[in-house]
Protein backbone atom coordinates (compact mmCIF):
# COMPACT_ATOMS: atom_id res chain seq x y z
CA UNK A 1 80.94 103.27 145.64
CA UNK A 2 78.39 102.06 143.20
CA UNK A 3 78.54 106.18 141.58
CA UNK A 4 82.42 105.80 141.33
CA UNK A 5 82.00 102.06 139.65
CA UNK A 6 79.61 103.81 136.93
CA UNK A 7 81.78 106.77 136.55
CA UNK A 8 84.77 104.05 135.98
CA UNK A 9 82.90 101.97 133.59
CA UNK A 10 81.69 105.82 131.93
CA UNK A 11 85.38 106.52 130.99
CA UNK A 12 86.83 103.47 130.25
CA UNK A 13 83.40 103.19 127.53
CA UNK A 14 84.40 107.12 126.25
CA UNK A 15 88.50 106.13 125.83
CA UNK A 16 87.21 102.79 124.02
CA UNK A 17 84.87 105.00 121.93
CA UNK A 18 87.37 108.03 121.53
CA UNK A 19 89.93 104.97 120.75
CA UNK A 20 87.57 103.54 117.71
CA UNK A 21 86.67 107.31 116.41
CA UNK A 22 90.37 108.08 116.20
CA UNK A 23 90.43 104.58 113.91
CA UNK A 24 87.92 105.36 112.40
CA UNK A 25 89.32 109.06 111.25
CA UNK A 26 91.89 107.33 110.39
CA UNK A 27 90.24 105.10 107.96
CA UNK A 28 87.86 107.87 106.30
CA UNK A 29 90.74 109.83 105.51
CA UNK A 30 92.79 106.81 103.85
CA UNK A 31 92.98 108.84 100.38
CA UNK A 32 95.22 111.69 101.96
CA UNK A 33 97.14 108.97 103.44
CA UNK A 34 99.20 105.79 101.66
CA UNK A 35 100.05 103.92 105.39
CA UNK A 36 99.08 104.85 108.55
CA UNK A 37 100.51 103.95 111.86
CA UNK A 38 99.09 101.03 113.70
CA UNK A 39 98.60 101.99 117.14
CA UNK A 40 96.96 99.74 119.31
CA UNK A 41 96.37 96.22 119.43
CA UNK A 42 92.21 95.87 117.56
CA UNK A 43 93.51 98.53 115.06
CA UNK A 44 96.91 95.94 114.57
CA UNK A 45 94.56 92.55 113.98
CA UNK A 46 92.16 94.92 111.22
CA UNK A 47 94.83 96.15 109.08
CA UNK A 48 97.52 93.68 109.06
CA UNK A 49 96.33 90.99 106.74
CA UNK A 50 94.82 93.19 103.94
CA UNK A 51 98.17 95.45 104.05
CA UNK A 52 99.90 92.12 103.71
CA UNK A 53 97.86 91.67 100.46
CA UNK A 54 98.72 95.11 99.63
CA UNK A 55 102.35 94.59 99.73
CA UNK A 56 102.60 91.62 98.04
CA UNK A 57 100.24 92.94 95.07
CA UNK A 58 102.80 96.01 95.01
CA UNK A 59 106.11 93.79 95.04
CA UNK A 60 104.45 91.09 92.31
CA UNK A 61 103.55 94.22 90.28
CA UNK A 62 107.29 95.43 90.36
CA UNK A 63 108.81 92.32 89.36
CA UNK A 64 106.58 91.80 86.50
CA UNK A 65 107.01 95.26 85.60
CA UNK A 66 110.69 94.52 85.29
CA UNK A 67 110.28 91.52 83.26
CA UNK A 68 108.37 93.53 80.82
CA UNK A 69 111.02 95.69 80.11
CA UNK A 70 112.84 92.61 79.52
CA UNK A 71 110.38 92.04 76.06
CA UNK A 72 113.01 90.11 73.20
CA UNK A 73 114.85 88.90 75.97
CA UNK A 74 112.76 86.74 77.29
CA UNK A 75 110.20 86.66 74.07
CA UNK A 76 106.81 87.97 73.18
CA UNK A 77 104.86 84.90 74.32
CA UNK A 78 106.27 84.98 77.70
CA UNK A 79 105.80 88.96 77.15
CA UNK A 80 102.42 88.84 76.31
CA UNK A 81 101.16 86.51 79.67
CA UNK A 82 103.44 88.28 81.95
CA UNK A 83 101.89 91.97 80.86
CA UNK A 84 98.77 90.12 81.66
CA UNK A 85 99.47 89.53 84.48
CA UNK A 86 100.52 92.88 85.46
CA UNK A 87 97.24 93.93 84.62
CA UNK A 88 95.45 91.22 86.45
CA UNK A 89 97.73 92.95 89.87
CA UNK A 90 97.12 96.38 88.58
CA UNK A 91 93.29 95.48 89.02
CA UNK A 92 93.56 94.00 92.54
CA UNK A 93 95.69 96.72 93.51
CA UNK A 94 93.19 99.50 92.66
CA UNK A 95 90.23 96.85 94.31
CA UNK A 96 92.61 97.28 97.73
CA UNK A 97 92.70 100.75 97.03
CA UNK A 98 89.61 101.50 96.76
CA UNK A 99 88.52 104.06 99.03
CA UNK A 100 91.23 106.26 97.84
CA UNK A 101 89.15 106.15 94.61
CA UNK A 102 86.11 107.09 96.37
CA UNK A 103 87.06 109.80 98.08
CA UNK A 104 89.60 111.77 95.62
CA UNK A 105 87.06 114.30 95.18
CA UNK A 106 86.73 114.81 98.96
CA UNK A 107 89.16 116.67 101.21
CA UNK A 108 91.59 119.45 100.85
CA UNK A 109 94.24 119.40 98.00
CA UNK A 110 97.96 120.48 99.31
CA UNK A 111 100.48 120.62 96.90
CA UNK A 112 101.52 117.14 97.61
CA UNK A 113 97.87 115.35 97.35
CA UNK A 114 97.92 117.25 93.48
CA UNK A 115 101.18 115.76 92.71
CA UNK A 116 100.21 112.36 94.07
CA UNK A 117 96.82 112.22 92.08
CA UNK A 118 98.94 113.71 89.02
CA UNK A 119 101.17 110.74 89.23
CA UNK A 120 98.10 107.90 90.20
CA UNK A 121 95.96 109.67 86.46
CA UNK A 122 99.14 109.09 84.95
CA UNK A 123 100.01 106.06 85.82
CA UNK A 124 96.67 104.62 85.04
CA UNK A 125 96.47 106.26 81.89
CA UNK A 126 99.82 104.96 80.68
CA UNK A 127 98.58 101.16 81.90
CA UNK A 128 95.54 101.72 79.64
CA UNK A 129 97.55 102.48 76.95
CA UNK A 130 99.59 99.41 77.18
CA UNK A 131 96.55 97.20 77.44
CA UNK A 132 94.98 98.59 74.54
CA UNK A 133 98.08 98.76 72.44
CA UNK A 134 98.94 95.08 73.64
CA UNK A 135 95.97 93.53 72.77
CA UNK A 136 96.22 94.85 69.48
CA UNK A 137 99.95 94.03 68.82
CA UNK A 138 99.26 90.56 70.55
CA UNK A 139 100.20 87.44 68.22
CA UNK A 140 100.38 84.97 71.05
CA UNK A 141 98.05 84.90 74.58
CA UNK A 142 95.42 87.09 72.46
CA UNK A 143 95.54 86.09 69.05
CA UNK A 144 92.15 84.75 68.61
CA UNK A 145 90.69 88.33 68.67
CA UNK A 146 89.36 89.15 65.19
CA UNK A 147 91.63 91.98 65.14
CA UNK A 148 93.50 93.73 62.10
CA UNK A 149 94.93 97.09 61.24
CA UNK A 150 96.23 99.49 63.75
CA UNK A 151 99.66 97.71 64.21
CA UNK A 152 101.50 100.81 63.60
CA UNK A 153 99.98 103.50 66.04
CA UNK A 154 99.51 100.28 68.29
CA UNK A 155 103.32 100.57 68.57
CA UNK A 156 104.39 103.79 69.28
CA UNK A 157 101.37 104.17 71.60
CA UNK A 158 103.16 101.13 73.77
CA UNK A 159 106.12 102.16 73.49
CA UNK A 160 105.55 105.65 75.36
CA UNK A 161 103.03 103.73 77.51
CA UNK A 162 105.74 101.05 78.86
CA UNK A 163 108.52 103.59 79.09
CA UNK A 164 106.30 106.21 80.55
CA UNK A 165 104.59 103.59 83.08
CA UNK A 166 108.36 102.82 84.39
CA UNK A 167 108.91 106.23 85.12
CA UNK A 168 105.47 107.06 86.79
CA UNK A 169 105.35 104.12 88.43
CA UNK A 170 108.84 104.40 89.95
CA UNK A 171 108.02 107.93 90.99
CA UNK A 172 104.68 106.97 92.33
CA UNK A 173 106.92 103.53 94.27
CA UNK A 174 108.55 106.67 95.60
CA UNK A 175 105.86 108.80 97.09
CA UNK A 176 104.86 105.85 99.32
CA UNK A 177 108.42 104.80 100.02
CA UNK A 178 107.80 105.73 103.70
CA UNK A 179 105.70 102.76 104.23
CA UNK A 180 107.90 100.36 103.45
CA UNK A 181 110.83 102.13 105.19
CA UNK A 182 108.25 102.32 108.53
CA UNK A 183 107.08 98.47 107.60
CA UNK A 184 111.14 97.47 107.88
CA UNK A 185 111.66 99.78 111.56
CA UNK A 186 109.74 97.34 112.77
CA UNK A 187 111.40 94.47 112.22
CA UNK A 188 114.73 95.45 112.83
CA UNK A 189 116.64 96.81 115.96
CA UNK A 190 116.82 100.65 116.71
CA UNK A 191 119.69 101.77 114.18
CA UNK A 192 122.57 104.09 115.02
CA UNK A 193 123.04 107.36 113.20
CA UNK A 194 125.62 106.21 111.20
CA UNK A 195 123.83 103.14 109.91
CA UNK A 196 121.31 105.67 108.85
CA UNK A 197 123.46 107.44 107.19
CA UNK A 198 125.52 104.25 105.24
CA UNK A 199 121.96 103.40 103.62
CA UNK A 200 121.57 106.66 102.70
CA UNK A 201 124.79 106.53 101.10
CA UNK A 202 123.54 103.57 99.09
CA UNK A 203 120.66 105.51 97.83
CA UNK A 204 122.62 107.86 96.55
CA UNK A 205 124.65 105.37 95.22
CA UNK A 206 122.01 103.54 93.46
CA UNK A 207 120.42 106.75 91.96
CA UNK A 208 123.89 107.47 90.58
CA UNK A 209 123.93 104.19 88.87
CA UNK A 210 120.36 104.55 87.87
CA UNK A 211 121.30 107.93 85.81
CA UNK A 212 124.15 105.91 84.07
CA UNK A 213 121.64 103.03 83.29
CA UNK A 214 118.62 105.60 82.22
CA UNK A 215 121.11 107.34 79.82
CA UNK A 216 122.58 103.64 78.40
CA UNK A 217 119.58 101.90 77.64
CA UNK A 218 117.88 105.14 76.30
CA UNK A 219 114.93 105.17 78.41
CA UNK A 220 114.52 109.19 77.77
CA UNK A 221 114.81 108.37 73.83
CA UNK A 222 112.19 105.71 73.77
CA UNK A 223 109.38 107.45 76.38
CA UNK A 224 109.84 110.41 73.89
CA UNK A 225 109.42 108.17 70.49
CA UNK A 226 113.15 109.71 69.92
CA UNK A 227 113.84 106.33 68.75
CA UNK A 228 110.83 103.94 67.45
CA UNK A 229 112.21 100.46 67.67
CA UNK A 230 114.10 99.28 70.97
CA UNK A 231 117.25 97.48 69.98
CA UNK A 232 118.24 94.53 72.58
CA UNK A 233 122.06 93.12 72.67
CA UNK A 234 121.02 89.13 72.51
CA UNK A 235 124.66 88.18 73.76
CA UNK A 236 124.15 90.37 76.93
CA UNK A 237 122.98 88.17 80.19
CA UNK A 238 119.71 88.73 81.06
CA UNK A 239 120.63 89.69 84.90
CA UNK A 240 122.59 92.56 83.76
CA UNK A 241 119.70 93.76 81.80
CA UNK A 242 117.71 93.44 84.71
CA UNK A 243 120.14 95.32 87.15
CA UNK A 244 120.07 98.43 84.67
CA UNK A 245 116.39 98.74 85.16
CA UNK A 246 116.47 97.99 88.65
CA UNK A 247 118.95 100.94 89.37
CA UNK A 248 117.01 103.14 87.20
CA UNK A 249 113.61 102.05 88.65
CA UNK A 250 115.99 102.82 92.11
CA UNK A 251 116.85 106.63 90.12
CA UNK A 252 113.36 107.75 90.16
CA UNK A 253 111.97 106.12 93.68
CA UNK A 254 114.97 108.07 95.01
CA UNK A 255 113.38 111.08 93.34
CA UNK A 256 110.12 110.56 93.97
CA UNK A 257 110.68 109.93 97.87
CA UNK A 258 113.08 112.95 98.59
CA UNK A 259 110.63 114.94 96.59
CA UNK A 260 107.69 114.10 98.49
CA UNK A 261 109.43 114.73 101.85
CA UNK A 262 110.51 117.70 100.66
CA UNK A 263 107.05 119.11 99.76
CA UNK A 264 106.20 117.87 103.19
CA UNK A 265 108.75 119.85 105.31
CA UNK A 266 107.96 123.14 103.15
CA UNK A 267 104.32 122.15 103.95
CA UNK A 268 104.74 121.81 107.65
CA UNK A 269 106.88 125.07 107.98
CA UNK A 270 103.94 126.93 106.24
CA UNK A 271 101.41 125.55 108.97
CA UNK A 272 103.96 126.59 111.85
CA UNK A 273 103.19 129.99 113.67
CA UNK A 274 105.74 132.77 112.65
């Protein structure tokens, strides 16, 4: 009796330990993963709070990065604090993120962890160049810096920074779209396959309208330095504005997500046995 109490107490201790390693994998392999899949209840109370951080960081940095687009609309003071801001969140969000960081020289490299880097360097690179450039084009929130000269490089290098960050950062919104669709499956009822298929209709939808907006407000033309100086219609309401660059932000997180899952399937067919 007392051998078949140890022997109990012997596996329960190995599934609790086998339980915490699989966590634990989990966790040391965070940089080849965005999200990954809570799945029982100690692993639920660790993760939860900081991924609620996480996804508030990522929706405050979308909504400023919006209102930056904005720029005469709204005007360069308000601008000025707002990008910030944004940089203030960009900072957290790479603090939260930190172990991807640490361990992007570690592990394999797939075709998909190459893009997803690719897209991070860029996007980081494009931030710095809006930080630099907007400190020295500043006349507001920074204006005490003994800075002069530069104004005219300053201003071309934001302009492909700001355009190119929407674009990146939409694609890289993309990538990790998954999360947020597996974040919502929980909160909602099982769907039916043609629900499914109605909100993949307004995807499509959306990226549709997003190619209409991208061509209209010139995004292309700008990220490119086609055209040096963005022109804004003052009689146009501001929402509008905002809906254009929302659909377009929608073009490329449509692209970025059903390019990702694509890599991922040709990926997985590779790895099955012929």
């Amino acid at each position: 009796m007392h051998t078949m109490r140890a022997l109990g107490r012997n596996m329960a201790y190995r599934a609790d330990r086998s339980e915490c390693q699989c966590c634990f994998a989990r966790a040391a392999n965070a940089h080849l993963y965005k999200f990954y899949p809570i799945t029982h209840e100690k692993e639920a109370v660790c993760i939860r709070p900081k991924m609620m951080i996480k996804i508030a960081v990522d929706i405050g940095m979308t909504v400023l990065l919006l209102l930056l687009m904005t720029y005469e609309l709204i005007g360069q003071a308000a601008h000025e604090w707002i990008g910030i801001g944004m940089f203030v969140l960009f900072a957290v969000h790479h603090i939260l993120n930190s172990s991807w960081s640490r361990n992007v020289l570690k592990g394999k490299y797939t075709a998909l962890r190459i893009l997803q880097t690719a897209l991070v360097a860029g996007v980081l690179l494009t931030m710095l160049g809006s930080m630099v450039s907007g400190i020295i084009l500043s006349r507001h929130a920074l204006s005490f810096l003994p800075i002069e000269g530069g104004r005219s490089w300053a201003r071309n290098l934001h302009m492909v920074s700001a355009y190119g960050g929407f674009v990146l950062m939409s694609l890289h919104l993309g990538f990790h779209w998954n999360m947020m669709m597996a974040m919502a499956k929980k909160h909602m009822k099982k769907s039916s396959h043609s629900y499914k298929w109605l909100l993949r209709g307004i995807a499509v939808f959306i990226a549709g309208y997003g190619v209409c907006a991208f061509i209209k407000r010139e995004i292309g033309s700008y990220m490119l330095l086609k055209i040096e100086f963005v022109y804004f219609d003052f009689d146009e309401p501001l929402l509008l504005f905002i809906l254009d660059y929302m659909a377009a932000m929608g073009l490329f997180v449509f692209v970025g997500h059903y390019l990702s899952e694509g890599i991922k399937r040709i990926q997985q067919k590779k790895r099955q046995p012929e």
